[in-house]
N, C-alpha and C. Protein backbone atom coordinates (compact mmCIF):
# COMPACT_ATOMS: atom_id res chain seq x y z
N UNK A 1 -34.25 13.92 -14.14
CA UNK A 1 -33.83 14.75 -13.05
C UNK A 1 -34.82 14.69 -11.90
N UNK A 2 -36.11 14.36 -12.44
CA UNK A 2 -36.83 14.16 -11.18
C UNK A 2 -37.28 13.16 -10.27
N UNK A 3 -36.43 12.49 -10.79
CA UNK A 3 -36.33 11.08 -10.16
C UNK A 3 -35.41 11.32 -9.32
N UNK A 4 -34.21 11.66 -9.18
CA UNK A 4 -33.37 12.35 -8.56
C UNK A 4 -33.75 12.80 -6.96
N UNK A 5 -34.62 14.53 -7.62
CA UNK A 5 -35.33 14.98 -6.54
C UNK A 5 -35.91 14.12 -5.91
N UNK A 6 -36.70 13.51 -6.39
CA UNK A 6 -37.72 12.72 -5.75
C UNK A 6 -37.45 11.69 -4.50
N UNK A 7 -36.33 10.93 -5.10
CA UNK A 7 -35.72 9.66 -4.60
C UNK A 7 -34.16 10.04 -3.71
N UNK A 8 -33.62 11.09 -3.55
CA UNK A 8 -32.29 12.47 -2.88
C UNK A 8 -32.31 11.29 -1.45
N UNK A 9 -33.39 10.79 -0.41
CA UNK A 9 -33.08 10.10 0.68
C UNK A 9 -32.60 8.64 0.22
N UNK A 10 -32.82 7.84 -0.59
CA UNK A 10 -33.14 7.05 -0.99
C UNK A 10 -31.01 6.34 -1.38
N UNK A 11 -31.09 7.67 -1.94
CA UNK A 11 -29.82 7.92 -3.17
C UNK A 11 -28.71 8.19 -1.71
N UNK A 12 -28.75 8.94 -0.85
CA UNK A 12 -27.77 9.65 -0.01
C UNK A 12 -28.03 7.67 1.11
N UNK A 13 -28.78 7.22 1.04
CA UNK A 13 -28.83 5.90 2.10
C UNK A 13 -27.76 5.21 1.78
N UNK A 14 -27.83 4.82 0.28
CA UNK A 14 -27.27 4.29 -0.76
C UNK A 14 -25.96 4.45 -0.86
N UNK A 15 -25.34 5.48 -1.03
CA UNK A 15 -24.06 5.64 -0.75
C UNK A 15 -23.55 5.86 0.60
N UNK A 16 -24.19 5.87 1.62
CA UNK A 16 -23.70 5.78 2.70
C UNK A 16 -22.97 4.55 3.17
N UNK A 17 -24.42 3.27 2.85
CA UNK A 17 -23.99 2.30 2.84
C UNK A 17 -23.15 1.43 2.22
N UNK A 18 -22.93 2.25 0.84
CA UNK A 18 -21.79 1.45 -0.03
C UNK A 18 -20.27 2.32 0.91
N UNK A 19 -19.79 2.97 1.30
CA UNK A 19 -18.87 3.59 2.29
C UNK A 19 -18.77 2.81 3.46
N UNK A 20 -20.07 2.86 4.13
CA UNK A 20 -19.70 1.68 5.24
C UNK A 20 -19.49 0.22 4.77
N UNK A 21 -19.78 -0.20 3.55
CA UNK A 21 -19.31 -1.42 3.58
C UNK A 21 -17.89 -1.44 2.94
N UNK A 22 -17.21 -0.11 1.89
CA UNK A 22 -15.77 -0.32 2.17
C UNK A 22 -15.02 0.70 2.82
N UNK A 23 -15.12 0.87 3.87
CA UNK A 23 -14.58 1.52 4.81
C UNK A 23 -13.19 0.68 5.93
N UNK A 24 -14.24 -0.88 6.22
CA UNK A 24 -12.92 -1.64 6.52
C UNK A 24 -11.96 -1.76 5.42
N UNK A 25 -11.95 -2.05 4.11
CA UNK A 25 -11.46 -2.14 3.62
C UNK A 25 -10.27 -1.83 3.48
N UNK A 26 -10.48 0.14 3.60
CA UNK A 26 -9.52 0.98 2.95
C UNK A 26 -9.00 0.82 4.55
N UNK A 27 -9.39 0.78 5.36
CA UNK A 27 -8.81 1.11 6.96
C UNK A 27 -7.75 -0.50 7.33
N UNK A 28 -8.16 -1.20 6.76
CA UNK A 28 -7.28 -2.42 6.53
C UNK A 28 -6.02 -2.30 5.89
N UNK A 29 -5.91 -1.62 4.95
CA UNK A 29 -5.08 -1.47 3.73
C UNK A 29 -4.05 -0.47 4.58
N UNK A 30 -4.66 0.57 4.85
CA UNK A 30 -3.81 1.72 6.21
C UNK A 30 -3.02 1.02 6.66
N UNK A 31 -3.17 0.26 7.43
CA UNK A 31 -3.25 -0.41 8.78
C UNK A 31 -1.41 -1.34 8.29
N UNK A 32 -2.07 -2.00 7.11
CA UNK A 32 -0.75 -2.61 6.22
C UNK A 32 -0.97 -4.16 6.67
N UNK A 33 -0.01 -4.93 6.65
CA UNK A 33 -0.10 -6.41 6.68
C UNK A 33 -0.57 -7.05 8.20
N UNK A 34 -1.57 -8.12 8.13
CA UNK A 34 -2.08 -8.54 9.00
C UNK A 34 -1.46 -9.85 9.38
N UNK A 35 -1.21 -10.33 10.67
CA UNK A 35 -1.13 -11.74 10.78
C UNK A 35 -2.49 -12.62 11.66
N UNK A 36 -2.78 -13.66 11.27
CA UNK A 36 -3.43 -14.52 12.41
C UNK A 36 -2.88 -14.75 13.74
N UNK A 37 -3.21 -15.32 14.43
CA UNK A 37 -2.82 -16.04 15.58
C UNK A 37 -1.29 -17.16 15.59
N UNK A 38 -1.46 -18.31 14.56
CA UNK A 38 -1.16 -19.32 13.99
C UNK A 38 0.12 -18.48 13.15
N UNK A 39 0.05 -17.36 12.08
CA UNK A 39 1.21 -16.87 11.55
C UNK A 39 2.09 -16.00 12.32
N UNK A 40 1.42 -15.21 13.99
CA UNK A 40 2.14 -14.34 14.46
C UNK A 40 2.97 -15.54 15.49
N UNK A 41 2.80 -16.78 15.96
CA UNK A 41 3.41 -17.86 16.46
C UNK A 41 4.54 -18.33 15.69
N UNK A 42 4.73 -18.33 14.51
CA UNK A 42 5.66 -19.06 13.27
C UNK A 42 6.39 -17.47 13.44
N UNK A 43 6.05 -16.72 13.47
CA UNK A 43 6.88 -15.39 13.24
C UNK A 43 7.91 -15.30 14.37
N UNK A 44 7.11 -15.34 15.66
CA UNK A 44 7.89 -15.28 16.61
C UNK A 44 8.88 -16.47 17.02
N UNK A 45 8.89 -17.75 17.08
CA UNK A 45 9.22 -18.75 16.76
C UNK A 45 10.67 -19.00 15.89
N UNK A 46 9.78 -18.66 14.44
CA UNK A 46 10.96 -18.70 13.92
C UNK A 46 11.86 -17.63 13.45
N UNK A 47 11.51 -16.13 13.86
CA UNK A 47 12.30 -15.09 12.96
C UNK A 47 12.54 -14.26 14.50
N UNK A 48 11.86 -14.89 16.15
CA UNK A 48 12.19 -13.69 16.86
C UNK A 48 11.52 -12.47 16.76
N UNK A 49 10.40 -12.35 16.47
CA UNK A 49 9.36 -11.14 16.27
C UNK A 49 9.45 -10.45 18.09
N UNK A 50 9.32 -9.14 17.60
CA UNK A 50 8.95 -8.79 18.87
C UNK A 50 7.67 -8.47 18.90
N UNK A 51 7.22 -8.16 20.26
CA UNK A 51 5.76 -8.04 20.22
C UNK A 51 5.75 -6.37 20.85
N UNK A 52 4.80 -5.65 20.46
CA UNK A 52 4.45 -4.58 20.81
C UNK A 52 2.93 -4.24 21.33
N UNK A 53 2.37 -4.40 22.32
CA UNK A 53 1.60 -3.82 22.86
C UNK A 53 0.95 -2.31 22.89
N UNK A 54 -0.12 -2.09 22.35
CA UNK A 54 -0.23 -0.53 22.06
C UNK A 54 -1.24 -0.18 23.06
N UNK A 55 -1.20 -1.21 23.91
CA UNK A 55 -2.93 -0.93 24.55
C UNK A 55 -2.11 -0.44 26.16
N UNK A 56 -3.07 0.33 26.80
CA UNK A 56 -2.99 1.46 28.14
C UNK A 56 -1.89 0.92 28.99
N UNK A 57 -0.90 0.77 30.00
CA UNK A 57 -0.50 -0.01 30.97
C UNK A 57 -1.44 -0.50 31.80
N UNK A 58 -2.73 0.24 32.38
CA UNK A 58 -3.36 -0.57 32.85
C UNK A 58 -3.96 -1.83 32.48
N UNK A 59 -4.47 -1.51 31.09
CA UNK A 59 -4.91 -2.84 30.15
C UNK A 59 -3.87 -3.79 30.05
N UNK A 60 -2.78 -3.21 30.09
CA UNK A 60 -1.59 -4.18 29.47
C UNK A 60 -0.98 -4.74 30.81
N UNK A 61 -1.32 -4.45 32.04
CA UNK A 61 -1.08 -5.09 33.24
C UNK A 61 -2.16 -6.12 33.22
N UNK A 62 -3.66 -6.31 32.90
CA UNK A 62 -4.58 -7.66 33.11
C UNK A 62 -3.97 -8.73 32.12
N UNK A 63 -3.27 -8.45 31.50
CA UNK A 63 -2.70 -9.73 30.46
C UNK A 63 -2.43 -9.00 29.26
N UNK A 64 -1.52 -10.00 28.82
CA UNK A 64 -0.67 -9.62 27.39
C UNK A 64 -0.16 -10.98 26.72
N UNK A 65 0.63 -10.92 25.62
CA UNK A 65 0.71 -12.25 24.91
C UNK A 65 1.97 -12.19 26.01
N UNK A 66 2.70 -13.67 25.82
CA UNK A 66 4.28 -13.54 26.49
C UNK A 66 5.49 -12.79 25.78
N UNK A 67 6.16 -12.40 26.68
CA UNK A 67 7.58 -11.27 26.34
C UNK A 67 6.90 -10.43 25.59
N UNK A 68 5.73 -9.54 25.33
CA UNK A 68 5.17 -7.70 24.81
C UNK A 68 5.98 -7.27 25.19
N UNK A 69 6.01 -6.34 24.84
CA UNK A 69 6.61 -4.67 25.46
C UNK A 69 5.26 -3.67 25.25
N UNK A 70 5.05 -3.07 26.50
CA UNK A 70 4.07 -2.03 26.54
C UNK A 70 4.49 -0.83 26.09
N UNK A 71 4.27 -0.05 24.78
CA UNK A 71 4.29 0.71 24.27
C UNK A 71 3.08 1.35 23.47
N UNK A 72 2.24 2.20 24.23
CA UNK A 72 0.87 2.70 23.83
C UNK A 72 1.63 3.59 22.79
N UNK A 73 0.26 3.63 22.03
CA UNK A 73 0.23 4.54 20.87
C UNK A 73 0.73 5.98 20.78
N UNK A 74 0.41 6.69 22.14
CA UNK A 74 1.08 7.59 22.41
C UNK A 74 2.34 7.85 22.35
N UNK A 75 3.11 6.84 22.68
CA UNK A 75 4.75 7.40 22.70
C UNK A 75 5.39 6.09 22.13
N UNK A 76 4.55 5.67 20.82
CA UNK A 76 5.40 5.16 20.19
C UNK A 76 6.33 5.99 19.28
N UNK A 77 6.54 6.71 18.81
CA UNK A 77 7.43 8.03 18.77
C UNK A 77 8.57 7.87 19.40
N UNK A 78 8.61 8.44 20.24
CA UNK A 78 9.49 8.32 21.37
C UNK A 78 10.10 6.88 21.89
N UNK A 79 9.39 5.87 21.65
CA UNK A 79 10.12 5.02 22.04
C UNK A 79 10.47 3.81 21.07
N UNK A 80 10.32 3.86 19.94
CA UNK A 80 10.26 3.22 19.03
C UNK A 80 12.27 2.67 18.74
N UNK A 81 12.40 3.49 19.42
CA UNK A 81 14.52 3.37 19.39
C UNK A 81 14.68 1.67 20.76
N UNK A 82 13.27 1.77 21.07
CA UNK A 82 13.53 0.53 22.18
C UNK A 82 13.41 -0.76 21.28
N UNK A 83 13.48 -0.46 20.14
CA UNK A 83 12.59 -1.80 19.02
C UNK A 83 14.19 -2.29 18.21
N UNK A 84 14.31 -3.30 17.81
CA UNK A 84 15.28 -3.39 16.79
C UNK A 84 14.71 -3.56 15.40
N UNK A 85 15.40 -3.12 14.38
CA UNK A 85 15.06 -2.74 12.92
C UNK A 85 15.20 -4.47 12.38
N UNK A 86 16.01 -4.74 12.92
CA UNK A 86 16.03 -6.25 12.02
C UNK A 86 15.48 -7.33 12.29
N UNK A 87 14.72 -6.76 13.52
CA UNK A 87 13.56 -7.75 13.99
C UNK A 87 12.16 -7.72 13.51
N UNK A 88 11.59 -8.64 12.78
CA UNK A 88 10.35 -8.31 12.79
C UNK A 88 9.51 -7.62 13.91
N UNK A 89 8.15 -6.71 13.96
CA UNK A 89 7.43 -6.23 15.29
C UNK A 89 6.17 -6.68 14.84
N UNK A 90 5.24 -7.30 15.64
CA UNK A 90 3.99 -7.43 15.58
C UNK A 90 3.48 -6.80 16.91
N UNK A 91 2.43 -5.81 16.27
CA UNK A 91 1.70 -5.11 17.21
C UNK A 91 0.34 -5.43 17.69
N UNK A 92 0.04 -5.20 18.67
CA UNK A 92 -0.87 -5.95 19.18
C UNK A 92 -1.79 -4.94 20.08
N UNK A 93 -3.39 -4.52 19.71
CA UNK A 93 -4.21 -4.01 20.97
C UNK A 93 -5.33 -4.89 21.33
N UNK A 94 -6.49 -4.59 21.22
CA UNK A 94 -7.64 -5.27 22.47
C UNK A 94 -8.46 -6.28 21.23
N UNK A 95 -8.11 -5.89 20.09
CA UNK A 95 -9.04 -6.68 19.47
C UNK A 95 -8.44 -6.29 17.50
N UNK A 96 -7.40 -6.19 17.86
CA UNK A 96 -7.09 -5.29 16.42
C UNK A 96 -7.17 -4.30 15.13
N UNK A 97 -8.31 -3.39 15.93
CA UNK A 97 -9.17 -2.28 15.24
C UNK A 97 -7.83 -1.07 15.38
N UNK A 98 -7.50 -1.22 16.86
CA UNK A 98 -6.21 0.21 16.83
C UNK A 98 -5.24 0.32 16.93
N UNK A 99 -4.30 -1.08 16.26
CA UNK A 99 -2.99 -0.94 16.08
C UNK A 99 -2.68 -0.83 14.95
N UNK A 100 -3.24 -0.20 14.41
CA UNK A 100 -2.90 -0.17 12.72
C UNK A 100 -1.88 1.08 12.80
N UNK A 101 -2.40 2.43 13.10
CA UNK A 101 -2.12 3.72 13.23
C UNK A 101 -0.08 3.57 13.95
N UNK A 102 -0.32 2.61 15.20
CA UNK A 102 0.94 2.10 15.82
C UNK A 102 1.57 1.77 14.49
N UNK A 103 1.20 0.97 14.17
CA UNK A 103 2.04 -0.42 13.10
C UNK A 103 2.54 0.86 11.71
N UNK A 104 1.95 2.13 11.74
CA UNK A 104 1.77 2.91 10.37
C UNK A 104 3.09 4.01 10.86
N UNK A 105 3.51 4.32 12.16
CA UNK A 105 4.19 4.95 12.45
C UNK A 105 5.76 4.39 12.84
N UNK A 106 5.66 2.82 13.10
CA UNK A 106 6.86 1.88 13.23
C UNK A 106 7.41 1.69 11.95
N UNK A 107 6.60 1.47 10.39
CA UNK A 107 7.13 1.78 9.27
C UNK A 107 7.76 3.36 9.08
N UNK A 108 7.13 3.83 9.55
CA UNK A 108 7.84 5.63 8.97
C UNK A 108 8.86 5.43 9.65
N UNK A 109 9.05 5.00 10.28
CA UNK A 109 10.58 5.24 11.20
C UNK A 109 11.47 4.12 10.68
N UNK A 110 11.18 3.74 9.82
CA UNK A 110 12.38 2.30 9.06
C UNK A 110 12.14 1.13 9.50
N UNK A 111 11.03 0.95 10.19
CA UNK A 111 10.74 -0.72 10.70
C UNK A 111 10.33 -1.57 9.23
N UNK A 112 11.36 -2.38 8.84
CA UNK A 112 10.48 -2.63 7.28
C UNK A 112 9.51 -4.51 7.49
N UNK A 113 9.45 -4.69 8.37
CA UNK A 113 8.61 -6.30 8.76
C UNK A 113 7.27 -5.96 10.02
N UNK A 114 6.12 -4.94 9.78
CA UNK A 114 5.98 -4.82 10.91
C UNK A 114 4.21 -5.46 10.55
N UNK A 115 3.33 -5.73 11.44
CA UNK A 115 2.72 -6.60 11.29
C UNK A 115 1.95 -6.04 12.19
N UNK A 116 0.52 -6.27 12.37
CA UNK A 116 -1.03 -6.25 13.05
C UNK A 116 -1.59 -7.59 13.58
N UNK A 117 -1.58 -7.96 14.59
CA UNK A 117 -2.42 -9.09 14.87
C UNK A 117 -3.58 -8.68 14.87
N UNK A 118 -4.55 -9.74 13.95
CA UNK A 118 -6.05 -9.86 13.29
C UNK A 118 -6.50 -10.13 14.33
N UNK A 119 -7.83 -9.20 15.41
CA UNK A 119 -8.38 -9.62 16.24
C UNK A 119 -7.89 -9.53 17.40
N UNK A 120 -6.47 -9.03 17.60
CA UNK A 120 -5.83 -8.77 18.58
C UNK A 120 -5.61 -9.50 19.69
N UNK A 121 -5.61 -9.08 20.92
CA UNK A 121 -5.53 -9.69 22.24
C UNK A 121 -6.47 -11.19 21.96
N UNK A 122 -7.75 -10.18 22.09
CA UNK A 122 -8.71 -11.35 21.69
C UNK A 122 -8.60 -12.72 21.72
N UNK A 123 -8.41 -12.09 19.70
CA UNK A 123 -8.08 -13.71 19.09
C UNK A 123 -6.95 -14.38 19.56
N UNK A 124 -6.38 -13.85 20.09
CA UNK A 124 -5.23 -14.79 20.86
C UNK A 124 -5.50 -15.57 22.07
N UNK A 125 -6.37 -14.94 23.08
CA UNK A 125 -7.30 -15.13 24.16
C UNK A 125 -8.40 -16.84 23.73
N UNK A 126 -8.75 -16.37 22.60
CA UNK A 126 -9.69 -17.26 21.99
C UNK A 126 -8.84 -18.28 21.03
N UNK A 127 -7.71 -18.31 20.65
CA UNK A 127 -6.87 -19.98 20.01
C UNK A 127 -6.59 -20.49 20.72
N UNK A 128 -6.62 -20.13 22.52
CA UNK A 128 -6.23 -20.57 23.78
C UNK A 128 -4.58 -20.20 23.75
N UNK A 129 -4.29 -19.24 23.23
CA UNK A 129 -2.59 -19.08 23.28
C UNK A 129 -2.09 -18.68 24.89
N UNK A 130 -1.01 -18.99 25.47
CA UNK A 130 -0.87 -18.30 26.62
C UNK A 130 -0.97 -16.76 26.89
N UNK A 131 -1.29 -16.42 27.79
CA UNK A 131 -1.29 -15.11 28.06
C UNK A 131 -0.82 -14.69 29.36
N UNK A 132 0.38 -13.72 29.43
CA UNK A 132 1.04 -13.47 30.28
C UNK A 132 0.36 -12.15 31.69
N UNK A 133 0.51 -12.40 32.80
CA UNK A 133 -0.44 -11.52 33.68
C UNK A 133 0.72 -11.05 34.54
């Protein structure tokens, strides 16, 4: 037990850091199925994916992938009736940390194909994919 006492900073570091290292994890898993760059191209391509944009209109006015629809996180709610159900949706923000929450609320509403681009804008920015302005 007194090792415990003794070592209490040591022990509380310890599990902090085992949390931050699965923290993406579980926030991944939230988030639900991811695509690359390379699989959200084959999606759209071949199944007609739509794209959803979750990021600001202003952000989403400096560039976007081609044919998005700007629909921030905010009123995806509300506008989620602009989406079709039998289309796949891949959602898309600045780097793919905050479309998960989007992508988590397009399932509650019966979207059953809906998808996260890994890295977001970004990585799309960076496979050299076009980007629409």
């Amino acid at each position: 037990m007194q090792f415990f006492i003794d070592n209490i900073f040591l022990i509380v570091i310890a599990f902090l850091s085992g949390g931050m290292l699965i923290w993406p994890l579980v926030r991944s898993r939230a988030a639900g199925p991811t695509v690359t760059t390379l699989q959200a191209t084959q999606l759209i391509n071949s199944r007609n994916a739509q794209i959803v944009d979750v990021r600001s209109a202003e952000e989403f006015a400096k560039g976007t992938l081609p044919n998005a629809r700007n629909l921030p996180t905010a009123s995806i709610k509300e506008r989620a009736g602009d989406l079709k159900k039998d289309r796949p949706v891949i959602v898309v923000c600045a780097s793919g940390t905050t479309a998960g929450p989007a992508a988590a609320q397009l399932r509650a509403q019966g979207f059953a194909d809906v998808f996260v681009l890994a890295g977001g804008l970004a990585a799309w920015r960076e496979a050299g994919l076009p980007v629409r302005k």
